[in-house]
N, C-alpha and C. Protein backbone atom coordinates (compact mmCIF):
# COMPACT_ATOMS: atom_id res chain seq x y z
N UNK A 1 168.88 84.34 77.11
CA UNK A 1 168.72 83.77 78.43
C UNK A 1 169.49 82.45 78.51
N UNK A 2 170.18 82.23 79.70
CA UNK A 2 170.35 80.74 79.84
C UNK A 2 170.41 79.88 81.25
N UNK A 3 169.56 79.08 80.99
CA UNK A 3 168.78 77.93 82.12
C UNK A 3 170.01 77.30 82.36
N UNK A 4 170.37 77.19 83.85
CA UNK A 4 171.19 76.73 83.80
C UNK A 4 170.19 75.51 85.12
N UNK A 5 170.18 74.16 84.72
CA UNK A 5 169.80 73.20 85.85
C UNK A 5 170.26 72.27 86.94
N UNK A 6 170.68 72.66 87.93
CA UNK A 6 171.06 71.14 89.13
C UNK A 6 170.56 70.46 89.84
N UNK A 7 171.16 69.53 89.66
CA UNK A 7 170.31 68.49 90.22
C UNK A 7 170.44 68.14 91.65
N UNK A 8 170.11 68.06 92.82
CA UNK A 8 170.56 67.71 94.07
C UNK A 8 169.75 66.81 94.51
N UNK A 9 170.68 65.61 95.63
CA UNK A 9 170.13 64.43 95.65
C UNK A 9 168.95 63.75 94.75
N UNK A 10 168.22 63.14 95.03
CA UNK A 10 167.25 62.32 93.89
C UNK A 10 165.93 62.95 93.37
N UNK A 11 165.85 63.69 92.22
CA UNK A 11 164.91 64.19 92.06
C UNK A 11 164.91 65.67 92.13
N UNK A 12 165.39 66.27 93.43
CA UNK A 12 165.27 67.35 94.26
C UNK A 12 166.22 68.76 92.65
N UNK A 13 165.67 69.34 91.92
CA UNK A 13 166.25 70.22 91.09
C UNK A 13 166.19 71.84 91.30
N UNK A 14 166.96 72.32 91.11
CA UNK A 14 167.14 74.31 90.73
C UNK A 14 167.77 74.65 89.81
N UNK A 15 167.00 75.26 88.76
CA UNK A 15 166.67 75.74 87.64
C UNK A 15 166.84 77.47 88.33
N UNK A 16 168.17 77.88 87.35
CA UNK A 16 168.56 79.67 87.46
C UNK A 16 167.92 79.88 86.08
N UNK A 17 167.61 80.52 85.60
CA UNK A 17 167.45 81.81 84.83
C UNK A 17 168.17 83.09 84.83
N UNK A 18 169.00 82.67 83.74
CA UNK A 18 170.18 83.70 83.58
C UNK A 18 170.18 84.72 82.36
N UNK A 19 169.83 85.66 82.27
CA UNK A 19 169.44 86.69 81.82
C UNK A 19 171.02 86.88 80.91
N UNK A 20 171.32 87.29 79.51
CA UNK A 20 172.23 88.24 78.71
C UNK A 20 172.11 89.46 78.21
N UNK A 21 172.93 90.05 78.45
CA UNK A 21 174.10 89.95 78.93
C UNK A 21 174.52 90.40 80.73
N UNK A 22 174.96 89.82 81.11
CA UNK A 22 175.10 89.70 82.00
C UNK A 22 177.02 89.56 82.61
N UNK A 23 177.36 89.10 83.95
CA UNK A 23 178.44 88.80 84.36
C UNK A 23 179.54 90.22 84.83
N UNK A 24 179.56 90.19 85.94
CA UNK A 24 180.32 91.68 86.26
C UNK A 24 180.83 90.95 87.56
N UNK A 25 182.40 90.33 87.61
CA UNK A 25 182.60 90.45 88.56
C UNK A 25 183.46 91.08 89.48
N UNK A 26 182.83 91.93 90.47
CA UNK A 26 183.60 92.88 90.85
C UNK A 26 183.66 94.40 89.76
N UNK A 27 183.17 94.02 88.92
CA UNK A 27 182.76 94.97 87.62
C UNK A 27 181.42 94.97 86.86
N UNK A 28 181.60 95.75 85.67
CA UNK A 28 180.40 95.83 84.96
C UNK A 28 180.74 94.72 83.64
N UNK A 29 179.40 94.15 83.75
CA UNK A 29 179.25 93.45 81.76
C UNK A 29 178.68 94.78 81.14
N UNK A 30 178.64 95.26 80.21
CA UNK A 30 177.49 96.02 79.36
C UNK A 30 177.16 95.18 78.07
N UNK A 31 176.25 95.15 77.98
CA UNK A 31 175.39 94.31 76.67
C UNK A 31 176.64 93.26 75.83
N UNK A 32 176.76 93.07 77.02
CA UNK A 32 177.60 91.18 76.37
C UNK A 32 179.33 91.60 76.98
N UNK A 33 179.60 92.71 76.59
CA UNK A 33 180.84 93.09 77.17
C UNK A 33 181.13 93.52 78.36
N UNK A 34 182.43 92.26 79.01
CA UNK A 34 183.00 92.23 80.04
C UNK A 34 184.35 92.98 80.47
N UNK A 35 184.25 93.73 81.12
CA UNK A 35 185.40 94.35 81.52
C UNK A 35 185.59 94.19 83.30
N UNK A 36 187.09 93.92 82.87
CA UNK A 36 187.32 93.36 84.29
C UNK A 36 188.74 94.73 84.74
N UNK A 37 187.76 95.13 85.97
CA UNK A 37 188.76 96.62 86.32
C UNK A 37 188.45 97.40 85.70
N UNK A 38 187.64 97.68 84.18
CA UNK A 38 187.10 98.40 83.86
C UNK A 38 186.08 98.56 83.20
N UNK A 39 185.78 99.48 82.15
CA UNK A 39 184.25 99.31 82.09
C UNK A 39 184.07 99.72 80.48
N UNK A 40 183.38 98.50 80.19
CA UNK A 40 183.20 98.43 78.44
C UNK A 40 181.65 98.53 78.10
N UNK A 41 181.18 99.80 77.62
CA UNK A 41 179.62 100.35 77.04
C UNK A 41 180.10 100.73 75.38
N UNK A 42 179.61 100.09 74.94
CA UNK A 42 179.07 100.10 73.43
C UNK A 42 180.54 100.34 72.98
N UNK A 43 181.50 99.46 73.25
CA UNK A 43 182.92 99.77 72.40
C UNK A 43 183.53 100.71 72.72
N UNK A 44 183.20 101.46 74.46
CA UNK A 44 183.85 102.80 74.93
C UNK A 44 184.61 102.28 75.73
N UNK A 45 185.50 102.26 76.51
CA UNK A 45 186.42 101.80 77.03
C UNK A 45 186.60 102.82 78.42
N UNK A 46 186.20 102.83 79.89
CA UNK A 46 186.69 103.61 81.05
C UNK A 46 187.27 103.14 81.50
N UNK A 47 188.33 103.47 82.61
CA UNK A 47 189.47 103.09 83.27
C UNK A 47 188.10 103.71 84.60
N UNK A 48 187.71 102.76 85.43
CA UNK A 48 187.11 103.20 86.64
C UNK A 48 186.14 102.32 86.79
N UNK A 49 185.10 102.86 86.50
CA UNK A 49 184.07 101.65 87.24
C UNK A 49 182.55 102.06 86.14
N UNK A 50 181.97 102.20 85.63
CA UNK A 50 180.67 102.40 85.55
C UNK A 50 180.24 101.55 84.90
N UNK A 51 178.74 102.04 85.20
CA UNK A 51 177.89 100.57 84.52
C UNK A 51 177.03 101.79 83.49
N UNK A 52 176.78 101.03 82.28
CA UNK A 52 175.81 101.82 81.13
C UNK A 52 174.85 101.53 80.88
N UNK A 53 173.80 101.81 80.60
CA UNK A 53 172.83 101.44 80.00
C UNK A 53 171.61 100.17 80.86
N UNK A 54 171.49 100.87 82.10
CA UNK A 54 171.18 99.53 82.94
C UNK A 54 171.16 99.15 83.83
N UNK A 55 172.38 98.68 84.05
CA UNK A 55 173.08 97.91 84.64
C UNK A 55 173.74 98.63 85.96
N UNK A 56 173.85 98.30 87.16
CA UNK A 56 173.93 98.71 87.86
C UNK A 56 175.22 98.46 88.36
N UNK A 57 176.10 99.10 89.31
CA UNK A 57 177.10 98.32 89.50
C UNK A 57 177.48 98.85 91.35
N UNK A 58 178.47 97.60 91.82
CA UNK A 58 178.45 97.65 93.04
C UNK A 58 179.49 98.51 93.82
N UNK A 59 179.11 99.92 94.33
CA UNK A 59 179.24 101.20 95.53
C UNK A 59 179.94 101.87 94.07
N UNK A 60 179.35 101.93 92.94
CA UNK A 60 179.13 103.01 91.89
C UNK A 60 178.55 103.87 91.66
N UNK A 61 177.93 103.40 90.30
CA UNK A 61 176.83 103.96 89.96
C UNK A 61 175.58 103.30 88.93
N UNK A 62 174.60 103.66 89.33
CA UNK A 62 173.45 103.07 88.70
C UNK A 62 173.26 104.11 87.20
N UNK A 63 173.11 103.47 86.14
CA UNK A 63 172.53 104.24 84.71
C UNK A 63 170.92 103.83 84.58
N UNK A 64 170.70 105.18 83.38
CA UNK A 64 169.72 104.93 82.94
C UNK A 64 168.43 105.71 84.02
N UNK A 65 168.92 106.89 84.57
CA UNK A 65 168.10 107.53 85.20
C UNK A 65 168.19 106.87 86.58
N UNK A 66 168.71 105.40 86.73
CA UNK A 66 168.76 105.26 88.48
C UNK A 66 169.21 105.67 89.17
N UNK A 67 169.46 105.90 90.56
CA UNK A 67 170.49 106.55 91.44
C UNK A 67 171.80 105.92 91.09
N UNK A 68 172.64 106.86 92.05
CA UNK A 68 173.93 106.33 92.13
C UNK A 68 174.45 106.69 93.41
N UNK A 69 175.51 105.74 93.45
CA UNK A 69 175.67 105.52 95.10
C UNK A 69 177.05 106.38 95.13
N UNK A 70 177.03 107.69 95.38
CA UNK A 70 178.50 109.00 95.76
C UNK A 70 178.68 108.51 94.37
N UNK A 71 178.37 108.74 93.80
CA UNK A 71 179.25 108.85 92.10
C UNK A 71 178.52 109.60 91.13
N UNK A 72 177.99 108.49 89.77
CA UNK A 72 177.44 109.07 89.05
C UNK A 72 175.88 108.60 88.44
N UNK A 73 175.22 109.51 87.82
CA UNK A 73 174.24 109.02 87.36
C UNK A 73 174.43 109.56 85.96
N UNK A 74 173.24 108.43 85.28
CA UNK A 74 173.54 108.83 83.40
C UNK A 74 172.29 109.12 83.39
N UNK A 75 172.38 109.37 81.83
CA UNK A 75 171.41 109.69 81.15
C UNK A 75 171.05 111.05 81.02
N UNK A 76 172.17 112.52 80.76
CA UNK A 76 171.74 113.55 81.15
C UNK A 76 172.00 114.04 82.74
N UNK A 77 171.84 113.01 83.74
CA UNK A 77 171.98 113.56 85.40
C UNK A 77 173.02 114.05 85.81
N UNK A 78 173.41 114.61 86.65
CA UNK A 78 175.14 114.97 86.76
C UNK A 78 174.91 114.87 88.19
N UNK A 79 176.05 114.60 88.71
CA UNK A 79 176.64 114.65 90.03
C UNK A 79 177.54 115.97 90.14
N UNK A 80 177.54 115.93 91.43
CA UNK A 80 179.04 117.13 91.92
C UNK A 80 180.09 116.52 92.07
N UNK A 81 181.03 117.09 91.37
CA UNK A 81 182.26 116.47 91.38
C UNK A 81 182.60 115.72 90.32
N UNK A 82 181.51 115.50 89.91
CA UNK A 82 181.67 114.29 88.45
C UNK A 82 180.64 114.59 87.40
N UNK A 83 180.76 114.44 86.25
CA UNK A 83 179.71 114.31 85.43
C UNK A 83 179.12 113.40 84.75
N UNK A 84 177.98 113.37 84.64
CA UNK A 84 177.02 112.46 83.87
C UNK A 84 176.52 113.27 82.43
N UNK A 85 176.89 112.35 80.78
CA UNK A 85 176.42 112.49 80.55
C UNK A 85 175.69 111.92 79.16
N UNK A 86 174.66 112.07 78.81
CA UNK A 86 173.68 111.61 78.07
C UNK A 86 174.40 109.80 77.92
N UNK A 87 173.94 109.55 78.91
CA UNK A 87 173.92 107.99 79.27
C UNK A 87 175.47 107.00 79.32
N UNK A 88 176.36 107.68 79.07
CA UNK A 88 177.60 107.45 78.99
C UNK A 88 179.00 107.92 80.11
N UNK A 89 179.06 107.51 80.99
CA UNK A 89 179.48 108.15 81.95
C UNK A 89 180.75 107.17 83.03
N UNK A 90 182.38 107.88 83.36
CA UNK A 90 183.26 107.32 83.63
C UNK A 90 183.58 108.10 84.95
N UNK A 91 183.93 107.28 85.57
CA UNK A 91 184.48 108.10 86.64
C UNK A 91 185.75 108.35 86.36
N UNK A 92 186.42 110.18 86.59
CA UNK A 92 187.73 109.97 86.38
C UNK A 92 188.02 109.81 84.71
N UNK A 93 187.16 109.49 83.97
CA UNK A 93 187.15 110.47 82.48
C UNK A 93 185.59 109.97 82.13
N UNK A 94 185.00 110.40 81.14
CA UNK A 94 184.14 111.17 81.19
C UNK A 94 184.01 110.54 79.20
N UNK A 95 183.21 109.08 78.77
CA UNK A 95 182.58 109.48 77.56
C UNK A 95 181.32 109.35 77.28
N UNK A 96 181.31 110.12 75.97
CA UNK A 96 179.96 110.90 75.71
C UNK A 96 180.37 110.30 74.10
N UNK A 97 179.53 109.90 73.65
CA UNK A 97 179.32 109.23 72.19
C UNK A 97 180.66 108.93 71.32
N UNK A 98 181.10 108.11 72.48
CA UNK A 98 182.28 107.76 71.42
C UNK A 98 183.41 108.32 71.47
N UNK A 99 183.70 109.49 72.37
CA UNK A 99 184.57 110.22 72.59
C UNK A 99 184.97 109.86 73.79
N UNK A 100 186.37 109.57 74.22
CA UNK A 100 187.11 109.42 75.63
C UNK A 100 188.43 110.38 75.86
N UNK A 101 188.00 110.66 76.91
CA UNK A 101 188.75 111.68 78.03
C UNK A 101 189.83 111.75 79.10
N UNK A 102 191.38 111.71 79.26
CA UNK A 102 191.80 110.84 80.10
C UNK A 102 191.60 112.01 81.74
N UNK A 103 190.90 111.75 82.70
CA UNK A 103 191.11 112.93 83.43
C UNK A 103 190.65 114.43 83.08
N UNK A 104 189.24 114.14 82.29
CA UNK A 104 188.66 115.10 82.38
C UNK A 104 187.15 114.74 81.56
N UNK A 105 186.76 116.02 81.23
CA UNK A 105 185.16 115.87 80.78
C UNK A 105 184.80 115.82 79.24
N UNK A 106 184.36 114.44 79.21
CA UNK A 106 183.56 115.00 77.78
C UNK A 106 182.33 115.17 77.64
N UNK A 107 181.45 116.03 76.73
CA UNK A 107 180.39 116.03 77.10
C UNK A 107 179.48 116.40 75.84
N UNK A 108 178.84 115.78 75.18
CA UNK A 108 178.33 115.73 74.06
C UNK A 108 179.89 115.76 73.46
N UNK A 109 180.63 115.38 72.95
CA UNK A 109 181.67 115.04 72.24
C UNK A 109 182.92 115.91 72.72
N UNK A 110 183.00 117.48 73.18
CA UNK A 110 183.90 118.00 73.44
C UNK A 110 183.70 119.05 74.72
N UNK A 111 184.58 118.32 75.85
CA UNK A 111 184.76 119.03 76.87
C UNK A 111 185.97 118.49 77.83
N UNK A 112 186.20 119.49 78.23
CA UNK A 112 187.84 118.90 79.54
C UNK A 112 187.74 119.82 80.47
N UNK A 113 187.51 119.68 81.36
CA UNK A 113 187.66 120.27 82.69
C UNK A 113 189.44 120.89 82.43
N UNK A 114 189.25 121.78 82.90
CA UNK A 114 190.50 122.93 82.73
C UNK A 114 191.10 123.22 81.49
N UNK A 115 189.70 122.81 80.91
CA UNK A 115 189.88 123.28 79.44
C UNK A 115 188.78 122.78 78.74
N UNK A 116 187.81 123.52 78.64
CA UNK A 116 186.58 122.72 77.78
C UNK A 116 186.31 123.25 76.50
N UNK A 117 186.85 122.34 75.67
CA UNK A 117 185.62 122.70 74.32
C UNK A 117 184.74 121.80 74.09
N UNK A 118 183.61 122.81 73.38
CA UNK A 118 181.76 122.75 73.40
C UNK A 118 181.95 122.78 71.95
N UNK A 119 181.49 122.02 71.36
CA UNK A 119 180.98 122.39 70.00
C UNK A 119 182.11 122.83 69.17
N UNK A 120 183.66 122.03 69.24
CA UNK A 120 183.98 123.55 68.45
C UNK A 120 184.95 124.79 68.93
N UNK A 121 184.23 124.82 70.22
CA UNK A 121 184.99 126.03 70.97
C UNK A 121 186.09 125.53 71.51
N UNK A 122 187.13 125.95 71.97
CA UNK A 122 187.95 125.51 72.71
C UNK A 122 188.25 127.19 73.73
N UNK A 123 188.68 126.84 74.60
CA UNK A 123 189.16 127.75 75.93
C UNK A 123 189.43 127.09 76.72
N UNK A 124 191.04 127.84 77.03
CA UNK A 124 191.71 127.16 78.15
C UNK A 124 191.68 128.10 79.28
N UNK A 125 191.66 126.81 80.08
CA UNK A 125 191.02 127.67 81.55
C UNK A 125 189.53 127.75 81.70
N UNK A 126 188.73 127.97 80.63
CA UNK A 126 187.62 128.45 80.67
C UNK A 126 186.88 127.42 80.06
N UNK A 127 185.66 128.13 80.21
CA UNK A 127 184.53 127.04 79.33
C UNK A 127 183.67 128.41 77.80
N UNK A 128 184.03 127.52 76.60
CA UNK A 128 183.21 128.14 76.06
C UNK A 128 181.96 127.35 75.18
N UNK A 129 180.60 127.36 75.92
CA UNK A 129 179.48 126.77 75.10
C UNK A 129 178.53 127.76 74.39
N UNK A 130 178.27 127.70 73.24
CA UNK A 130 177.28 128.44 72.85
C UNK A 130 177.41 129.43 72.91
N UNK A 131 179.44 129.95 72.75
CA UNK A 131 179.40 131.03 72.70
C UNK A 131 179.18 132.56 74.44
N UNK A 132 179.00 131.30 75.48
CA UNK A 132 179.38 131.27 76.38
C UNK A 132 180.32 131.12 77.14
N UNK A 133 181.40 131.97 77.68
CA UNK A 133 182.41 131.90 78.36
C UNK A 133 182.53 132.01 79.91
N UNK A 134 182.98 130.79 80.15
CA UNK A 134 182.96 131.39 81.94
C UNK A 134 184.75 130.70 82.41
N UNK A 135 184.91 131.29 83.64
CA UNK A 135 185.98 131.05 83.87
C UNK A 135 185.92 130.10 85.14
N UNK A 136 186.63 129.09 84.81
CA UNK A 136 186.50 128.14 86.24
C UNK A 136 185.38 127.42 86.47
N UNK A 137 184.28 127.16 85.44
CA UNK A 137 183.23 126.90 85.71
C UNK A 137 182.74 125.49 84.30
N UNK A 138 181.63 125.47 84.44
CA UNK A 138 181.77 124.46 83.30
C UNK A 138 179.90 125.13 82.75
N UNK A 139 180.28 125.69 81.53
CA UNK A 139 178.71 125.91 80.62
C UNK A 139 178.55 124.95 79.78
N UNK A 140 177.30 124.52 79.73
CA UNK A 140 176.46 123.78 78.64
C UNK A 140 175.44 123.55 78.41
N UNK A 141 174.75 123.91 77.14
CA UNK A 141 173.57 124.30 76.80
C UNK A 141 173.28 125.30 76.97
N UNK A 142 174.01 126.37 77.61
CA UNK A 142 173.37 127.82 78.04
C UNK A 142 173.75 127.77 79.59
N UNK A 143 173.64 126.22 79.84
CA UNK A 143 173.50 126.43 81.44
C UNK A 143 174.66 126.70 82.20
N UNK A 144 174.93 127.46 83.15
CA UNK A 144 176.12 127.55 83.87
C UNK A 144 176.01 126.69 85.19
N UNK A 145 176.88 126.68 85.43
CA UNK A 145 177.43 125.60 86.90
C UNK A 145 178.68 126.29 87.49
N UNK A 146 178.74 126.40 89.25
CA UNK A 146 180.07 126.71 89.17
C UNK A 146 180.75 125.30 90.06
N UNK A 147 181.56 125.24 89.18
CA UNK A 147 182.32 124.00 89.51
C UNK A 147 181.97 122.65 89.25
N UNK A 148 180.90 122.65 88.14
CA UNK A 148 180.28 121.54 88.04
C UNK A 148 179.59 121.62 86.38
N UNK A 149 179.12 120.46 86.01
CA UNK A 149 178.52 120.47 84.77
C UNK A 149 176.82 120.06 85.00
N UNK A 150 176.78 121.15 83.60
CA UNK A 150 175.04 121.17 83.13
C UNK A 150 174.70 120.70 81.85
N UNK A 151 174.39 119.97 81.77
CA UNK A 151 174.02 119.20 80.62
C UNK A 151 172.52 119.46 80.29
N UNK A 152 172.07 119.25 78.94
CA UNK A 152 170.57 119.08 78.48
C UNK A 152 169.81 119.65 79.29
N UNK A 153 170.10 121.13 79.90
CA UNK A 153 168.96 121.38 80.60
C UNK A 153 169.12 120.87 82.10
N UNK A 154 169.66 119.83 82.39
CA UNK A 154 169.53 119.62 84.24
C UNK A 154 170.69 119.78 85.04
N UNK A 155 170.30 120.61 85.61
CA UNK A 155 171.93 120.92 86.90
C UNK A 155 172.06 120.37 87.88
N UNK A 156 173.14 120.53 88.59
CA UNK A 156 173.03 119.92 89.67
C UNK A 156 173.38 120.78 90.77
């Protein structure tokens, strides 16, 4: 935390309470890290906008199970058009533990939109999870989506 105090005319004081990590301007901080134009969560690096773990950010998206405003939500949630997932989430690429994507999806470590590999799998054009193949579509976990991603069980 840091108190920051002023003093105005004689006596008269305001005392902020400033919470760390903090500072996003026009952008996101994530837990101490500032990215300006883009967006820095746990040493991941997006070219776009999101906020991780938190932190909310302004006509984005909210993490951590909050809404999101036309974009994305983390933690598992997915949007249309975009994906969210397990708390790590870019607009316009897409990481998932450490793994980054330029213009497409990652998702638990391996996925790309017009070309996703799951686990391992790779298929172009297609999606193959779990041994699941679909065409034009995006599977994961079992789950199918058309035109969209399913993560951990929740679709969208």
């Amino acid at each position: 935390m840091i108190a920051i105090c002023v003093e105005i005319g004689h006596g008269l004081r305001f005392t902020a309470i400033i919470p760390i990590p903090l500072i996003a301007v026009g952008q996101l901080s994530v837990y101490g890290l500032i990215a300006v134009g883009q967006l820095s969560v746990y040493g991941l690096i997006a070219v776009g906008q999101l906020s991780v773990y938190g932190l909310i950010e302004v006509g984005q998206l909210s993490v951590y199970g909050l809404t999101e405003v036309g974009q994305l939500s983390v933690y598992g949630l997915i949007e249309v058009g975009q994906l969210s997932v397990y708390g790590l989430i870019e607009v316009r690429q897409l990481s998932v533990y450490g793994l980054i994507e330029v213009g497409q999806l990652s998702v638990y470590g391996l996925i790309e939109v017009g070309q996703l590999s799951v686990y391992g799998l790779i298929e172009v054009g297609q999606l193959s999870v779990y041994g699941l193949i679909e065409v034009g579509q995006l599977s994961v976990y079992c789950l199918i989506e058309v035109g969209q991603l399913s993560v951990n069980g929740l679709c969208t």
